[in-house]
Protein backbone atom coordinates (compact mmCIF):
# COMPACT_ATOMS: atom_id res chain seq x y z
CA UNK A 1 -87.16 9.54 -46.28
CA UNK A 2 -84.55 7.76 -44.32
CA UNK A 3 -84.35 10.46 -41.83
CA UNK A 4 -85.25 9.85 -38.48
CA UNK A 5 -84.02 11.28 -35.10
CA UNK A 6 -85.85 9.95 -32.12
CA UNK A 7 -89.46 11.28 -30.53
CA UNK A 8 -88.99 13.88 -27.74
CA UNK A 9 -92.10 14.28 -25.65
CA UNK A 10 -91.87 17.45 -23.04
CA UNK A 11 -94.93 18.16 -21.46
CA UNK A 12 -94.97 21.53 -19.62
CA UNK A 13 -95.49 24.51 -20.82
CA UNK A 14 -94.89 26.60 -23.98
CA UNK A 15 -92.76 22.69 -24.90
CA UNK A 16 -96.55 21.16 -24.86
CA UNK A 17 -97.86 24.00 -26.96
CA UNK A 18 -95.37 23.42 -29.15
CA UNK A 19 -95.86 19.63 -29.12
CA UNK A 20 -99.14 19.97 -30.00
CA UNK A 21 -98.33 22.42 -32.93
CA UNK A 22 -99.73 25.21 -31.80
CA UNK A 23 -98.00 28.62 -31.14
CA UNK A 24 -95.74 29.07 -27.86
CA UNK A 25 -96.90 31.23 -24.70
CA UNK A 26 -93.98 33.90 -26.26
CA UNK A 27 -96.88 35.31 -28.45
CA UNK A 28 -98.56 36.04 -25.11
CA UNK A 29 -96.30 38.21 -24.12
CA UNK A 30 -93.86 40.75 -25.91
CA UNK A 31 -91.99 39.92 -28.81
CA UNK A 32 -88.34 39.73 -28.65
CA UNK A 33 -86.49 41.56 -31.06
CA UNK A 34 -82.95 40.08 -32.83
CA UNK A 35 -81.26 41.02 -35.28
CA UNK A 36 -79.83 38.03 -37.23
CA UNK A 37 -77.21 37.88 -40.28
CA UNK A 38 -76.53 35.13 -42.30
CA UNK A 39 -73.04 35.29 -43.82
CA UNK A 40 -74.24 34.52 -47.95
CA UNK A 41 -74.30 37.13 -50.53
CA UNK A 42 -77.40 35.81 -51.46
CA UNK A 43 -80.51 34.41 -50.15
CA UNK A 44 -80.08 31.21 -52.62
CA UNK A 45 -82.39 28.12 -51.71
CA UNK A 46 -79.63 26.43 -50.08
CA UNK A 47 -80.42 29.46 -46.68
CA UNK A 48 -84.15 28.52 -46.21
CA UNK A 49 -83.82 27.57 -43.02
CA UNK A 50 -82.76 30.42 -41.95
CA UNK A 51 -83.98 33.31 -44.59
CA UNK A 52 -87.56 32.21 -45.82
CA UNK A 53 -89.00 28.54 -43.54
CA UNK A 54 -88.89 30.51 -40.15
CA UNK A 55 -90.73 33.38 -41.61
CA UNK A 56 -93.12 31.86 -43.66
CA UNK A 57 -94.07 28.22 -41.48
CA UNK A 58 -94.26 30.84 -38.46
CA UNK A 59 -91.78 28.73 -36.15
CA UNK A 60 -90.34 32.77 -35.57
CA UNK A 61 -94.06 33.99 -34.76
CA UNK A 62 -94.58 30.58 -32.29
CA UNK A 63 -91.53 31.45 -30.41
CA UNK A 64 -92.16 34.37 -29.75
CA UNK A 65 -89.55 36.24 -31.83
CA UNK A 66 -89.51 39.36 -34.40
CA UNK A 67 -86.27 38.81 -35.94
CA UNK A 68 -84.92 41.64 -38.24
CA UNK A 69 -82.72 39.88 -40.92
CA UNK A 70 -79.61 40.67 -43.06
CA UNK A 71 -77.22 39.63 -45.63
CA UNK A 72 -73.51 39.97 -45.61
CA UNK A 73 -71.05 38.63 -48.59
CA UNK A 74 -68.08 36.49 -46.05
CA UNK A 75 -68.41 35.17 -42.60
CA UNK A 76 -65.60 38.17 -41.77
CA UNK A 77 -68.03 40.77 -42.26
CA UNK A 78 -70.83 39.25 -40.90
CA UNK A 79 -68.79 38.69 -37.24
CA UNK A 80 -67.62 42.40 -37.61
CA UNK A 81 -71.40 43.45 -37.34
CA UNK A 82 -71.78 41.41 -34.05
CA UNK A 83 -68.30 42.57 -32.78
CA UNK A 84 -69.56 46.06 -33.17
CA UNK A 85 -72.77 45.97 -31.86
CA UNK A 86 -74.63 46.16 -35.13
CA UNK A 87 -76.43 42.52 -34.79
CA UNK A 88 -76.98 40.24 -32.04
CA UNK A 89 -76.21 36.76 -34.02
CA UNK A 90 -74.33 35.88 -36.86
CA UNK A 91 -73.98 32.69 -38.63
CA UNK A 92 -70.91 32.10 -39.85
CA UNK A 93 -68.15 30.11 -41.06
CA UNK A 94 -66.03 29.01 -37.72
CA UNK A 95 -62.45 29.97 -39.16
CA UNK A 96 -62.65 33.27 -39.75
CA UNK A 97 -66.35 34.26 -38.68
CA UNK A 98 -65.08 33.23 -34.70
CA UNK A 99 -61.65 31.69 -34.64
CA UNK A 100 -59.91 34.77 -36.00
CA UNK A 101 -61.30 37.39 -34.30
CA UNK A 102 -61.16 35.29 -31.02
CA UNK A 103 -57.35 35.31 -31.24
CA UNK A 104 -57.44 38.93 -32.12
CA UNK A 105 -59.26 39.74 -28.77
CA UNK A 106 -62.74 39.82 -29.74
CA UNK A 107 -65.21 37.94 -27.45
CA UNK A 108 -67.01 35.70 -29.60
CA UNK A 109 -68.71 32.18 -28.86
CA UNK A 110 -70.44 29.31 -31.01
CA UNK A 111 -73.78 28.35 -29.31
CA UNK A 112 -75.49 26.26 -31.91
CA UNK A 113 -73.58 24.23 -34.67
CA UNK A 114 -75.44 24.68 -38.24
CA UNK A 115 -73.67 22.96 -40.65
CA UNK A 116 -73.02 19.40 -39.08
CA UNK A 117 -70.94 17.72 -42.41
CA UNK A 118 -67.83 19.43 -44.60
CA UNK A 119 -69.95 21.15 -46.86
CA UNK A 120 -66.62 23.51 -48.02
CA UNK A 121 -64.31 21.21 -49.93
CA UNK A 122 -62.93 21.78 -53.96
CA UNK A 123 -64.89 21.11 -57.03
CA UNK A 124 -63.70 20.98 -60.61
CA UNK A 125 -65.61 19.87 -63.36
CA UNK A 126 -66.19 16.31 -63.75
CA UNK A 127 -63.75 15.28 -66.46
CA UNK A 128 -61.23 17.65 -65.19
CA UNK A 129 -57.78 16.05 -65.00
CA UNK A 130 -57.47 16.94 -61.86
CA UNK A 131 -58.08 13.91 -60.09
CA UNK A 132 -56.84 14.50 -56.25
CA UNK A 133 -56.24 17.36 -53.60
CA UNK A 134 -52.67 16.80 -54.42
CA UNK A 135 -52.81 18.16 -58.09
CA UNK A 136 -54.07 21.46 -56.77
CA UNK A 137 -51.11 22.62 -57.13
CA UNK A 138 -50.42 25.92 -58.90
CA UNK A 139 -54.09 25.47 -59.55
CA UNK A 140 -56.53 28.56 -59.57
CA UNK A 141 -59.67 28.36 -57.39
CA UNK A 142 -62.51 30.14 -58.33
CA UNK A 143 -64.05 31.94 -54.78
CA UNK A 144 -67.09 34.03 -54.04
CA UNK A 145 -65.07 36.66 -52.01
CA UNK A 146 -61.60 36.67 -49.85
CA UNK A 147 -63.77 37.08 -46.99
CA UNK A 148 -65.84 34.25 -47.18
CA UNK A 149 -64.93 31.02 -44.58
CA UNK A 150 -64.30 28.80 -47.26
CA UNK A 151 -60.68 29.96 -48.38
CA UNK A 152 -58.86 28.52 -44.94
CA UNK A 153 -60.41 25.74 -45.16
CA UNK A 154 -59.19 24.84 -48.08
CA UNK A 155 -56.01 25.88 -47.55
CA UNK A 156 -55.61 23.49 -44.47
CA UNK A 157 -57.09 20.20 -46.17
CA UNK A 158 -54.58 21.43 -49.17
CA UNK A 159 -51.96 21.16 -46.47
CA UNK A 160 -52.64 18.22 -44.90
CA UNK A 161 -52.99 16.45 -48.67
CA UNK A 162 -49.12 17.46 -48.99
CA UNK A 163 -49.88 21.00 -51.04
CA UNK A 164 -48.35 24.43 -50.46
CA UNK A 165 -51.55 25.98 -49.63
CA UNK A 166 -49.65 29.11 -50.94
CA UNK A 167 -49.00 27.47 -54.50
CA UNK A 168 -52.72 27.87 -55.18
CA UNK A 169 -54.47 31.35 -56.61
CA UNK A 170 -57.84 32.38 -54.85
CA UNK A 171 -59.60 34.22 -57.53
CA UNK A 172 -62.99 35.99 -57.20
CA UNK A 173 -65.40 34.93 -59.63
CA UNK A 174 -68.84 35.54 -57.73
CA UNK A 175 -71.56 32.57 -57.98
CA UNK A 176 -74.11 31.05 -60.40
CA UNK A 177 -73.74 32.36 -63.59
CA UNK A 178 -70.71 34.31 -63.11
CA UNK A 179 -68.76 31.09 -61.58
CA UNK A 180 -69.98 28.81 -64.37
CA UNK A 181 -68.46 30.89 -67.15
CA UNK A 182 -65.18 31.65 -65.30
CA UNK A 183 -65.12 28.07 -64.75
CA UNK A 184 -66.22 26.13 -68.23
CA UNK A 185 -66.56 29.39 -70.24
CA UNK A 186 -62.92 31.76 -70.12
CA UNK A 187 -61.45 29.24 -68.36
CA UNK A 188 -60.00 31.52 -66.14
CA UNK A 189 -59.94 29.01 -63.26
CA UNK A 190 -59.15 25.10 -62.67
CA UNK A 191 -61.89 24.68 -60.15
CA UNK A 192 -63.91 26.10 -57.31
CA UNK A 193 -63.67 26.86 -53.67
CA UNK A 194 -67.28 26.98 -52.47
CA UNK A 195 -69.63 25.55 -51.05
CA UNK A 196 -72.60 22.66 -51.16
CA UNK A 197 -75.68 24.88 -52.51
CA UNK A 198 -73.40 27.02 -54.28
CA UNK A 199 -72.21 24.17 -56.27
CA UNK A 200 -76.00 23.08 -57.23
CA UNK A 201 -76.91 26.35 -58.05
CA UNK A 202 -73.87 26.46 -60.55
CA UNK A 203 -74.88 23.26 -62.16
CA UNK A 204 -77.97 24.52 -62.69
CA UNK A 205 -77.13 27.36 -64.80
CA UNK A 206 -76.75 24.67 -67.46
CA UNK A 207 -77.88 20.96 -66.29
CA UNK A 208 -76.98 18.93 -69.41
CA UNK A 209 -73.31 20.59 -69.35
CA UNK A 210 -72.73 21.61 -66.30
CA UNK A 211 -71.59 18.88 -63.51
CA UNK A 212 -68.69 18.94 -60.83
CA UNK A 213 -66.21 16.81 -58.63
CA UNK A 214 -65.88 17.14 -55.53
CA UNK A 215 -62.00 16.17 -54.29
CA UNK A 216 -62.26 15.12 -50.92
CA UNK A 217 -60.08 13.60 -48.21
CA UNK A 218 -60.28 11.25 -44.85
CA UNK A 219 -59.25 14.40 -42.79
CA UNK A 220 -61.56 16.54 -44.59
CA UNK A 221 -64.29 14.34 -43.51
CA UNK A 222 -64.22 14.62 -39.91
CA UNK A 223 -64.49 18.42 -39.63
CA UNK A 224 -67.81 19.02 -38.02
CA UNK A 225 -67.57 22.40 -36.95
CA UNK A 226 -67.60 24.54 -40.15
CA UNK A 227 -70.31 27.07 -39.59
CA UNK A 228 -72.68 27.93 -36.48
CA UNK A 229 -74.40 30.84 -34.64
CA UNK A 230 -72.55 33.05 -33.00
CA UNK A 231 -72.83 35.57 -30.28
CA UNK A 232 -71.00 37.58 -27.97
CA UNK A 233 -70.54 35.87 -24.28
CA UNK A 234 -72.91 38.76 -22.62
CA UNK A 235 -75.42 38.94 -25.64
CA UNK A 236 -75.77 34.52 -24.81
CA UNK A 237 -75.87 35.71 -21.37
CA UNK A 238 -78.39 38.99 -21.34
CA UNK A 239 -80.32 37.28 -23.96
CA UNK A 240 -80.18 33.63 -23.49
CA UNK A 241 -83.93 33.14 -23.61
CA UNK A 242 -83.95 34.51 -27.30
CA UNK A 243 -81.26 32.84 -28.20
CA UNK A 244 -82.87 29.36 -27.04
CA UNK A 245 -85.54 30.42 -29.42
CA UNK A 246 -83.90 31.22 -32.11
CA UNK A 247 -81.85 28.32 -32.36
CA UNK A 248 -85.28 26.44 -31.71
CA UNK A 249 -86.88 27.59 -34.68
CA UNK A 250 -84.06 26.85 -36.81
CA UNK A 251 -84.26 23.48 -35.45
CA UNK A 252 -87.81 23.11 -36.77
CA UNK A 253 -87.17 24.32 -40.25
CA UNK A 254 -84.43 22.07 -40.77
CA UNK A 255 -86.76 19.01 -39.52
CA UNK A 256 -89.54 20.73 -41.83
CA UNK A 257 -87.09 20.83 -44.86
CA UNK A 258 -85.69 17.69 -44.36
CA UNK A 259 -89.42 15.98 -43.89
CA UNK A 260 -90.95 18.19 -46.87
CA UNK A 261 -88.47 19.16 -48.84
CA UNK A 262 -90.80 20.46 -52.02
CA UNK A 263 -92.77 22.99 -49.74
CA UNK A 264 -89.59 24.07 -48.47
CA UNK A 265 -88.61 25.18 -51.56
CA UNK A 266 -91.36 26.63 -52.77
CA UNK A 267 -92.09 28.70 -49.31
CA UNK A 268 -88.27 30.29 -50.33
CA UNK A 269 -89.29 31.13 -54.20
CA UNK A 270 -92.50 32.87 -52.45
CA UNK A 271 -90.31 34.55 -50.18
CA UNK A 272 -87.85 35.46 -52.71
CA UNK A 273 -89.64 35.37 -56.20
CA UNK A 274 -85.90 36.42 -58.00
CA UNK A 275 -84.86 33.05 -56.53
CA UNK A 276 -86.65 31.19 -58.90
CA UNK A 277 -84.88 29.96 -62.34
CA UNK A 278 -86.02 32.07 -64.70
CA UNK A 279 -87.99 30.55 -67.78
CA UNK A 280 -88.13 27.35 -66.82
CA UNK A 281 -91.93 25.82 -66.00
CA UNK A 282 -92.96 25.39 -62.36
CA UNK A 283 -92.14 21.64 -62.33
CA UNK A 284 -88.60 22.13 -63.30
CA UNK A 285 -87.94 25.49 -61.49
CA UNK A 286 -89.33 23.32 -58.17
CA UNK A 287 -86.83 20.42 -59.22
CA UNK A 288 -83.85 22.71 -59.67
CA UNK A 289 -84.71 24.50 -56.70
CA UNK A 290 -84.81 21.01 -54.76
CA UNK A 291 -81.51 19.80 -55.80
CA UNK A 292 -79.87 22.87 -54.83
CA UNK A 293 -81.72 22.63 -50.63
CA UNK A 294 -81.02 18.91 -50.42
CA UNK A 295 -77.38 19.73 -50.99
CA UNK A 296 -77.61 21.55 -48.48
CA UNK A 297 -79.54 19.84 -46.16
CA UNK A 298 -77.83 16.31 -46.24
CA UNK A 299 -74.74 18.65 -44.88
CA UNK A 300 -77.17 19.59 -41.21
CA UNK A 301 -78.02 16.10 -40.72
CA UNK A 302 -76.88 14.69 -37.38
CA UNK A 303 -78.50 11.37 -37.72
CA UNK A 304 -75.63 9.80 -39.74
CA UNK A 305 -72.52 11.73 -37.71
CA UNK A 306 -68.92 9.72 -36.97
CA UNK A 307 -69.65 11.40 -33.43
CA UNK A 308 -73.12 10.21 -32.25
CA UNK A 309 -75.88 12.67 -31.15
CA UNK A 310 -79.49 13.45 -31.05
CA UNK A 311 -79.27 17.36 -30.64
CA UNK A 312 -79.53 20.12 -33.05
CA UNK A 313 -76.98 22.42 -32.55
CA UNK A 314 -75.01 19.97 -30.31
CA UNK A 315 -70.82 20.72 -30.78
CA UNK A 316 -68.56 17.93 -30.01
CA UNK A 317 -64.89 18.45 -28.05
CA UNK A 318 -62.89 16.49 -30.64
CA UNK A 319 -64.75 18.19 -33.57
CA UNK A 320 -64.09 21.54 -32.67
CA UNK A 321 -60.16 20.84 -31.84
CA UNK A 322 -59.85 18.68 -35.03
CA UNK A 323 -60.56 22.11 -36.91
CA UNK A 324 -58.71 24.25 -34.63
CA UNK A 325 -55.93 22.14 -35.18
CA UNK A 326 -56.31 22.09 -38.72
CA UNK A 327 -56.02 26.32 -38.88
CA UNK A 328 -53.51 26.39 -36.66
CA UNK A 329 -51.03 24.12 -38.23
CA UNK A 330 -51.26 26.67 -41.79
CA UNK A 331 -51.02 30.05 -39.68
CA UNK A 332 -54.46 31.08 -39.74
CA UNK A 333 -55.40 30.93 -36.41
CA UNK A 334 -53.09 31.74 -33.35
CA UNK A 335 -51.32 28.78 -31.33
CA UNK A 336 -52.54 30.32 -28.15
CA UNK A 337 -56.30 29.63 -28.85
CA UNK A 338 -57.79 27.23 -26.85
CA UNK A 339 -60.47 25.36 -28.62
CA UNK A 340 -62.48 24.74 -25.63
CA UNK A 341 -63.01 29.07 -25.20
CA UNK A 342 -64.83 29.38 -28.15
CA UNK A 343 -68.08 27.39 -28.01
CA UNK A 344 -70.77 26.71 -25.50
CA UNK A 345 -73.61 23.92 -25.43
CA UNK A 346 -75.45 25.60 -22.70
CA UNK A 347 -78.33 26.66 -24.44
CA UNK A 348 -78.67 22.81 -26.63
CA UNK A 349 -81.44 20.93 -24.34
CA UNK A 350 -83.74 23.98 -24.10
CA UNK A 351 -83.62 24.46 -27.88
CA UNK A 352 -84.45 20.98 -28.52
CA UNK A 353 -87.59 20.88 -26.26
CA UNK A 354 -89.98 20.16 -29.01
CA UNK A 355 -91.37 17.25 -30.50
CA UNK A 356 -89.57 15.83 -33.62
CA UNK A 357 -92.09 13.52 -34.92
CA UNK A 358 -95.05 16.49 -34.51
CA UNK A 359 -92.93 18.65 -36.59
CA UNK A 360 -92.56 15.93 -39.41
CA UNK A 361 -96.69 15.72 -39.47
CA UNK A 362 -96.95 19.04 -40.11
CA UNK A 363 -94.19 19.62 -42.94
CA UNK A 364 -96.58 16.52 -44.57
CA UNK A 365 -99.33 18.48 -43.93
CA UNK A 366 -98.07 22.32 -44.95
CA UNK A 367 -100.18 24.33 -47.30
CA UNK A 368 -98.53 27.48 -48.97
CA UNK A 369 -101.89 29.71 -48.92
């Protein structure tokens, strides 16, 4: 593959264990317990960094970490469970997952970016007439819930394209199946407001039929802050040592998956057997399931950013206030926030202290026993 982020060599420690591939001193000493919620509905390939690689490559077990995971349908819901105790990190779509609630006096703060490209822009089907952002309007846009992240962010690239973001009808049509036949089947929407995996997952239903459009834009292209993890201020503080783990061993999958892409998805249909396309063979059910990760995973790249880094996780100033802006200018978010409140890169050095190019070896190397 083209992807390549530099070497890190870091030899001390649990960061040489780790170097070296084996497990971290954490597994010499209690576990420490999180409880971690990914804002998706469903555990679809496109989440296996974060549902089924960490499990099942044991970057969770090497760090030291027995992480309790759940599922929540919208970013909204998923921050509520954080807000209210329930969980100790979300990941979530920034606009209504952090923003929102930030403004409404919630103490909430980003501490590792996921998602580094726009991965939430419209899709209609590819010989839609429907060319541009601008002839959205009046349009109906399929959605997998009011909740979810996606909506505002559509609205505000609608608005800066010249559309009444109000002119267009979110409609809930669920995912897979259920979106392709609102979509190509009743008709009972002009295109979709998703996201990335969703979109290859829908394409999927039906391969030969099935293909979408993405309409993008030039400001739609330089939001870099879509989705991230999420914690309250004292949870980063009391528990900033799991945090730095966690964040760690997302790290890793995502260089696994992006090195060794096949195992990747076949450590997720392990994990989550109903994942798999049903009667299809094994090579096609592995290429389907491929197409739908890599969609994914070209979006957490930070190798080929407009903003330069090296660091997973890493969130840049004018990234961050490009969005905020964004939200602010169609209502959603309060003129009062301050971008600079709601995001911290504190824990970024100590979650990259492992070696990239060790990792890569051993996603060549992975067996699924």
């Amino acid at each position: 593959m083209s992807y390549r982020l530099p070497r890190r060599h870091f030899m001390g420690g649990s960061a040489a264990l780790l170097a070296s591939g084996l497990p971290s001193l954490g597994l010499a000493q209690a576990k420490q317990k999180l409880t971690w919620v990914v804002s998706s509905a469903t555990f679809e390939v496109g989440t296996a960094t974060q549902t089924s690689i960490p499990f099942t490559a044991g970057f969770f077990e090497e760090e030291g970490l027995e992480v309790e995971l759940r599922s929540v349908r919208g970013s909204a819901l998923g921050a509520q469970l954080v807000m209210t105790g329930q969980a100790d990190v979300v990941h979530a779509g920034t606009s209504v997952g952090l923003m929102v609630p930030v403004t409404k006096g919630s103490p909430l703060k980003a501490f590792y970016n996921m998602i580094t490209q726009n991965f939430q822009m419209p899709a209609v089907p590819a010989d839609s007439p429907i060319k541009s952002l601008a002839d959205l309007k009046g349009k109906k846009l399929g959605v997998i819930g009011q909740a979810t992240a996606t909506v505002p962010i559509v609205k505000a690239v609608l608005e800066a394209a010249g559309v009444d973001p109000n002119s267009v009808n979110f409609i809930d049509v669920g995912y897979g199946a259920q979106a392709a036949t609102a979509l190509w089947g009743t008709r009972q929407v002009d295109g979709l407001a998703m996201y990335d995996s969703l979109y290859a997952a829908i394409e999927n239903v039906n391969p030969e039929r099935y293909k979408l459009r993405l309409l993008t834009s030039p400001l739609s292209d330089r939001i870099g802050f879509q989705t991230a993890m999420i914690a309250k201020p004292e949870t980063i503080q009391n528990k900033r040592d799991a945090l730095i783990r966690l964040g760690r061993a997302h790290a890793k999958a995502t260089v696994f998956a992006l090195e060794n892409p096949e195992a990747a998805v076949r450590i997720h249909y392990k994990r989550y057997p109903e994942q798999r396309p049903a009667n299809v063979d094994e090579a096609t059910a592995i290429a389907l399931g491929r197409k739908n990760l890599l969609a994914r995973l070209n979006n957490m790249r930070i190798d080929n950013m407009v903003v330069k880094r090296d660091k997973w996780g890493f969130m840049h100033e004018s990234e961050v206030s490009t969005y905020v802006d964004m939200l602010k200018k169609i209502g959603d978010v309060d003129k009062s926030l301050d971008a600079k409140t709601i995001y911290t890169n504190e824990l970024i050095d100590d979650i990259n202290k492992f070696d990239v190019e060790v990792l890569r070896r051993r996603a060549r190397a992975f067996k699924l026993a």
